[in-house]
Protein backbone atom coordinates (compact mmCIF):
# COMPACT_ATOMS: atom_id res chain seq x y z
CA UNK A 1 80.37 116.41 87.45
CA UNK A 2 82.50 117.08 85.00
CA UNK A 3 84.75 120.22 84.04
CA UNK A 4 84.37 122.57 80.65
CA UNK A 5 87.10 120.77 78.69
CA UNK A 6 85.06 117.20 79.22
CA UNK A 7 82.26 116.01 76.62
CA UNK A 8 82.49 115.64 73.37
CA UNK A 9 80.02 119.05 72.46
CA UNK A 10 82.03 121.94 70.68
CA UNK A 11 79.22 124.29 71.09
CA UNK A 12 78.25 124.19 74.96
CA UNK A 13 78.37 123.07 78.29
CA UNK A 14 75.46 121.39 80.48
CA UNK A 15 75.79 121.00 84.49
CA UNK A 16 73.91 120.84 87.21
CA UNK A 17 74.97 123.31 90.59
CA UNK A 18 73.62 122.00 93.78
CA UNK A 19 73.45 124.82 96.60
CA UNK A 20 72.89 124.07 100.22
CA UNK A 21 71.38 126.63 102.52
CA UNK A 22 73.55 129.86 102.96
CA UNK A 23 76.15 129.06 100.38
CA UNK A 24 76.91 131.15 97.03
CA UNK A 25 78.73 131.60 93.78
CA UNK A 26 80.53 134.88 93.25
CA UNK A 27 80.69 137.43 92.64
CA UNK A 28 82.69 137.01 89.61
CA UNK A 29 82.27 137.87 85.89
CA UNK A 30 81.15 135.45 83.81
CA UNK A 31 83.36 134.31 80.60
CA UNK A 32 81.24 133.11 78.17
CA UNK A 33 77.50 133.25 77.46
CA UNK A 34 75.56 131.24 80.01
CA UNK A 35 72.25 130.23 80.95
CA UNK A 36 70.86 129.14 84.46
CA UNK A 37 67.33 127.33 84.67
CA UNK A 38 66.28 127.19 88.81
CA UNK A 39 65.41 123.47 88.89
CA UNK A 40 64.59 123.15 92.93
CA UNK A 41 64.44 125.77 95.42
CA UNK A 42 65.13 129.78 95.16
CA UNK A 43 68.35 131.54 94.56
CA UNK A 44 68.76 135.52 95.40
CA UNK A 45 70.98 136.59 92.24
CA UNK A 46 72.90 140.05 92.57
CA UNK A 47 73.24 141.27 88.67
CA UNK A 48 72.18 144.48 87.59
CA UNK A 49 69.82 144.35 90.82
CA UNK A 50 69.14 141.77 92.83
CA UNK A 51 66.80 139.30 92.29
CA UNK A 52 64.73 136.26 94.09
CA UNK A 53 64.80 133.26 91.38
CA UNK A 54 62.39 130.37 92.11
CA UNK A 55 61.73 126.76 90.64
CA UNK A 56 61.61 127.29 86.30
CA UNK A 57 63.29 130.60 86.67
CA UNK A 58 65.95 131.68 84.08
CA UNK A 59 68.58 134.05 83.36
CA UNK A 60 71.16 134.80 80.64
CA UNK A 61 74.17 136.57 81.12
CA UNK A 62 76.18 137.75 77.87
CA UNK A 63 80.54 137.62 78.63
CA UNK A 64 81.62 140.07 81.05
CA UNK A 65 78.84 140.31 82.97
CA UNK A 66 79.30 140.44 87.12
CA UNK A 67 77.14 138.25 89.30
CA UNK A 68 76.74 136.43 92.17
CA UNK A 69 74.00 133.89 93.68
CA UNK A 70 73.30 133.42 97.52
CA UNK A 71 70.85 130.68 98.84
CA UNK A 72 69.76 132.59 101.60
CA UNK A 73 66.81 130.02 102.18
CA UNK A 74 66.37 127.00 104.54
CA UNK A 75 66.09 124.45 101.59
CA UNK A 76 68.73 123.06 99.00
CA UNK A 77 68.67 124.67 95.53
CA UNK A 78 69.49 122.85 92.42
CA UNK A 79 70.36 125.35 89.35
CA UNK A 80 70.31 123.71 85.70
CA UNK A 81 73.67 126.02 84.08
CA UNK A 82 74.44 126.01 80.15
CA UNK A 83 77.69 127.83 79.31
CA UNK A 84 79.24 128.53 75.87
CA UNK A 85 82.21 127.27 74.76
């Protein structure tokens, strides 16, 4: 994968987050406008509430907002994330 200051796009950021069983991302705040899309398996995301995402699920977060994802499932998740530059 590549890092935010790669690509050519002045706009965005596309990546793809692959999360094995039990691991997670967070909590932090998030810097920019960003976008997650579930691709494969379920992710339990703590943001204003907590909440099971499955396969097509999405989320935006605006700048400054806190969150953190767990897979607390038995199966890999894959997570689709688009972040503002």
């Amino acid at each position: 994968m590549q890092g935010l200051e790669a690509g050519p796009s002045d706009a965005f950021w596309v990546g793809i987050s692959q999360y094995p069983p039990g691991s997670s991302a967070g909590p932090s705040e998030v810097k920019a406008e960003t976008v997650y899309v579930v691709l494969e398996g379920e992710l339990t995301l703590d943001c204003q509430g907590r909440h099971v995402l499955g396969r097509h699920d999405s989320v935006r977060f605006q700048a400054g907002e806190h969150r953190r994802l767990v897979n607390e499932s038995d199966a890999d998740a894959t997570l689709l994330v688009v972040i503002a530059k």
